[in-house]
Protein backbone atom coordinates (compact mmCIF):
# COMPACT_ATOMS: atom_id res chain seq x y z
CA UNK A 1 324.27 152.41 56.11
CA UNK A 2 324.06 155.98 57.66
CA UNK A 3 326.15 156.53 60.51
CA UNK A 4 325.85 159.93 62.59
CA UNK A 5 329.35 161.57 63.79
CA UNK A 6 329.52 159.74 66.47
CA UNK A 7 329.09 156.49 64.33
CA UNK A 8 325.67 155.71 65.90
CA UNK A 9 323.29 154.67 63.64
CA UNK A 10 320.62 156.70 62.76
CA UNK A 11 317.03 155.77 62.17
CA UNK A 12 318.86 152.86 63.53
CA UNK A 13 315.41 150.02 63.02
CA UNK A 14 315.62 151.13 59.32
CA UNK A 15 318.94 150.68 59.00
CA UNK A 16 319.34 147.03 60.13
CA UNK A 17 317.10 146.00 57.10
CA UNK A 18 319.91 147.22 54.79
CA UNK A 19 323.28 145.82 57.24
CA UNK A 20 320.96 142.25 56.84
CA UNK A 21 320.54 142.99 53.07
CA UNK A 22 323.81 143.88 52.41
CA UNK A 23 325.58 141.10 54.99
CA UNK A 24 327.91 143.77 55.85
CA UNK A 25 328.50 145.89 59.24
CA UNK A 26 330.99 148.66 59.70
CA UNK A 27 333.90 148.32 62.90
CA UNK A 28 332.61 151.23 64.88
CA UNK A 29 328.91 150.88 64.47
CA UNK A 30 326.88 151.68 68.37
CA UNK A 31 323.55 150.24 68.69
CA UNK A 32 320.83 151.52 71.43
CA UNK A 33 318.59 148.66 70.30
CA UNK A 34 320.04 145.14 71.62
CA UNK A 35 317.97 143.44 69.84
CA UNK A 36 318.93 144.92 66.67
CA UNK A 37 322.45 143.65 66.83
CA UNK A 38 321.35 140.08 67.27
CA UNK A 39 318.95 140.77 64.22
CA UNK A 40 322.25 141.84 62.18
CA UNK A 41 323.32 138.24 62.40
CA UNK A 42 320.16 136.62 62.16
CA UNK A 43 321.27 135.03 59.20
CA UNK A 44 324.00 133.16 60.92
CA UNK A 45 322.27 132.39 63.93
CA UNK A 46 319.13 131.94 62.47
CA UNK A 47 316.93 133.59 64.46
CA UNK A 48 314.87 137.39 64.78
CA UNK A 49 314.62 138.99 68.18
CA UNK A 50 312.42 141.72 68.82
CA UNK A 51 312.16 143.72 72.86
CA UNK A 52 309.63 140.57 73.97
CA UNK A 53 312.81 137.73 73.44
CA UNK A 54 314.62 136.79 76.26
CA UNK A 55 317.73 138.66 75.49
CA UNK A 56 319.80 138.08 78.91
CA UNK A 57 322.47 135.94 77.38
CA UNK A 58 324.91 137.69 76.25
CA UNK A 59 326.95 135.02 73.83
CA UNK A 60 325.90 132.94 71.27
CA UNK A 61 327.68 130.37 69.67
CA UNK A 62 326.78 130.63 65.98
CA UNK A 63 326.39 127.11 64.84
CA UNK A 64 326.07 127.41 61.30
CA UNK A 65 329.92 128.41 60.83
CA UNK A 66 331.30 126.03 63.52
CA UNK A 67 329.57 123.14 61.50
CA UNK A 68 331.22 124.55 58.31
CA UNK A 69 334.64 124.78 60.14
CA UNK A 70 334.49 121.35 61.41
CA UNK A 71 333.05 119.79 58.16
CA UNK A 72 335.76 121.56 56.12
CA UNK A 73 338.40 120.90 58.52
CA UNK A 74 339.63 124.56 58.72
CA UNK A 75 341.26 125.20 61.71
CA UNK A 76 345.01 124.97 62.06
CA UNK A 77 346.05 121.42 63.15
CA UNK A 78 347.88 123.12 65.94
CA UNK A 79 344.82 124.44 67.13
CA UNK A 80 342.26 121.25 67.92
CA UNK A 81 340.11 120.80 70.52
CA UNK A 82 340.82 120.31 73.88
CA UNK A 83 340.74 116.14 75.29
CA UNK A 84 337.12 114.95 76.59
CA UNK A 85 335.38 118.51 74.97
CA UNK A 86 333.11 117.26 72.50
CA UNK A 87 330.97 120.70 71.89
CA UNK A 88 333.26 121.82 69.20
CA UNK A 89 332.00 125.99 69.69
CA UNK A 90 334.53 127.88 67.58
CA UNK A 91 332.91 130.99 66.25
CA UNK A 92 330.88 132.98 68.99
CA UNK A 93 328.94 136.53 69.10
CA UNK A 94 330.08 137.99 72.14
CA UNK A 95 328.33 141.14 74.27
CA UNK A 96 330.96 142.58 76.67
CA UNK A 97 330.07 144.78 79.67
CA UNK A 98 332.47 147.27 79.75
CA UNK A 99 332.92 148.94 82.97
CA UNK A 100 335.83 151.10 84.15
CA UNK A 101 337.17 147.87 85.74
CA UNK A 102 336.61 146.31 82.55
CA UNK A 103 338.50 148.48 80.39
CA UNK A 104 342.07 147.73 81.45
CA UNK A 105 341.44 144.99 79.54
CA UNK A 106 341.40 146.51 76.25
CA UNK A 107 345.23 148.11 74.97
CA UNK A 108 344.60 151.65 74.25
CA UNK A 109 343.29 150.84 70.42
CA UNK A 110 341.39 148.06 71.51
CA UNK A 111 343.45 145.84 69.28
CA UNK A 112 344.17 143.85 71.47
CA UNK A 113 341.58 142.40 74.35
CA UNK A 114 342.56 140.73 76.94
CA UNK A 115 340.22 138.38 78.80
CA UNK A 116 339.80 137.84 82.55
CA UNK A 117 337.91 134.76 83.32
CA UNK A 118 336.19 134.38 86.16
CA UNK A 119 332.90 131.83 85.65
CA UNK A 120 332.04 131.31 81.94
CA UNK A 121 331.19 127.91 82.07
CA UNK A 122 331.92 125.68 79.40
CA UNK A 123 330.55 128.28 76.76
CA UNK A 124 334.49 129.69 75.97
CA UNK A 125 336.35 125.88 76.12
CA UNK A 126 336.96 125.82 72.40
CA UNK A 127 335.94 129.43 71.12
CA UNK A 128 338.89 130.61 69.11
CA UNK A 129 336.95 133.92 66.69
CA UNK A 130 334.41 136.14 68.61
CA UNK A 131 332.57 138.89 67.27
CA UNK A 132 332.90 141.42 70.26
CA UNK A 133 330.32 144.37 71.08
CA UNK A 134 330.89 145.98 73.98
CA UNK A 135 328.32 147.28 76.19
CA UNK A 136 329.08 151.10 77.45
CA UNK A 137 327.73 154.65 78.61
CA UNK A 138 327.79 157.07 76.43
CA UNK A 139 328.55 160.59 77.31
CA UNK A 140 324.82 161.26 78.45
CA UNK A 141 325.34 157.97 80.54
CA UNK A 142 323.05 156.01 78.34
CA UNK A 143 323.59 152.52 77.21
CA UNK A 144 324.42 152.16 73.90
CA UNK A 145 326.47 148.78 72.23
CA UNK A 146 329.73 149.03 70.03
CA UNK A 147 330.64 146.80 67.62
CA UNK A 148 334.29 146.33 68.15
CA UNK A 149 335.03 143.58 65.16
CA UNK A 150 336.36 139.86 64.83
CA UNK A 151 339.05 138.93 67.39
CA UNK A 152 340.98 135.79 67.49
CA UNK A 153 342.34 134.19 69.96
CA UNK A 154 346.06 134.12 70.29
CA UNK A 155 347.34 133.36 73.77
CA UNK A 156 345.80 131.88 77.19
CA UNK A 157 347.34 132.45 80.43
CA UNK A 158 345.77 129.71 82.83
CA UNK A 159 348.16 130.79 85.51
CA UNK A 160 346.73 134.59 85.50
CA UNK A 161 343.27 132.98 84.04
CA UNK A 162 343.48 135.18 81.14
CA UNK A 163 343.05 134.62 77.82
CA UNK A 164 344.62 137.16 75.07
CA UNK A 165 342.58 138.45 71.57
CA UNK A 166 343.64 140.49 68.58
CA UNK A 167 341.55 141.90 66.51
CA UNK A 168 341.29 141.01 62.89
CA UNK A 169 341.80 143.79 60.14
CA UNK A 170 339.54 144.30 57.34
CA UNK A 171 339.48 146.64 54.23
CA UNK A 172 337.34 149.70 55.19
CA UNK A 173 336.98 148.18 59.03
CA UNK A 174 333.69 146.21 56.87
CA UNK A 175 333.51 142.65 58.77
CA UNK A 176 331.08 140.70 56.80
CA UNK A 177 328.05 138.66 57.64
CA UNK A 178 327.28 136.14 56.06
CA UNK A 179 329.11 132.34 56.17
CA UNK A 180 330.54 132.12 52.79
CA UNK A 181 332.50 135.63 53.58
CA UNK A 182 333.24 134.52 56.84
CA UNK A 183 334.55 131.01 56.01
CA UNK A 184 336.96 132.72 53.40
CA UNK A 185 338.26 134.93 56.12
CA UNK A 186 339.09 132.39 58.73
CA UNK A 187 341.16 130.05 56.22
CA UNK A 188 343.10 133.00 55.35
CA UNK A 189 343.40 134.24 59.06
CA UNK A 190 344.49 129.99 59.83
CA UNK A 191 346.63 129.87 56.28
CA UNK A 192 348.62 132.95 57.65
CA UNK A 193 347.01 134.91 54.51
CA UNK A 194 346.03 138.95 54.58
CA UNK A 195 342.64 139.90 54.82
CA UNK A 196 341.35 141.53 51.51
């Protein structure tokens, strides 16, 4: 994958053919192309999206880990579902707007993120691991979309409504992409285990 100094990728449409080959994206990486991030995952969420899709929501629950999680019974027993919430949405790819507001929310290395909620329906009722890009203006003030990592959740706060994430560490900052990876990582992230 070629990054540029500021981590952007460049010929950035070529690229995304290899981060899909490979099943492998780099902490760090900024997108201009939202559709291109989507198309990193395609694999998991098994869909392509080109500038023509309907690309106005912002999260996606990615199904085809959730029904591994639940068929494997991964999570920590501590950590079931809520009473009467049947939708069982664990794993989630997650495109943050980050304003100035917005980014009091982050600690300064943006280990830690921590949530405000204000209307996000029923979408975030069991999410526990989000992959997190955030949306932001470069220094030309053009859009361009970070991807931050995998954050768990650790802590909610319903009296403040806010929900606390850290962010998961892997070896080079090289989250990977596919479900086999990704399973391996959560059981080690719910058996208390270190990343490798």
């Amino acid at each position: 994958m070629m990054l540029n100094m500021d981590n952007q990728l460049s010929k950035e449409n070529d690229c995304i053919e290899n981060i899909i080959k490979e099943e492998k994206l780099i902490e760090g990486t900024i997108f201009i192309n939202k559709a291109n991030i989507y198309n990193c995952f395609n694999k998991l969420i098994l869909k392509n999206y080109n500038s023509k899709n309907d690309l106005e929501k912002e999260e996606i629950i990615i199904d085809k880990i959730n029904k591994r999680i639940i068929k494997e019974d991964i999570l920590n027993k501590s950590k079931r579902f809520k009473n009467g919430n049947n939708k069982q949405d664990i794993v989630a790819l997650d495109i943050l707007e980050c304003k100035i507001k917005n980014k009091k929310y982050f600690s300064e290395s943006r280990r830690l993120w921590f949530e405000e909620i204000i209307d996000r329906g029923d979408l975030y009722t069991n999410v526990i691991y989000v992959f997190l890009i955030v949306k932001e203006l470069n220094a030309v003030k053009q859009e361009q979309y970070k991807f931050l990592g995998l954050y768990k959740l650790i802590d909610y706060d319903k009296k403040n409504n806010l929900r606390l994430w850290e962010k998961q560490n892997f070896q080079n900052n090289i989250v990977p992409l596919n479900d086999d990876e990704i399973i391996k990582v959560i059981k080690n992230i719910e058996n208390g285990r270190i990343i490798k």
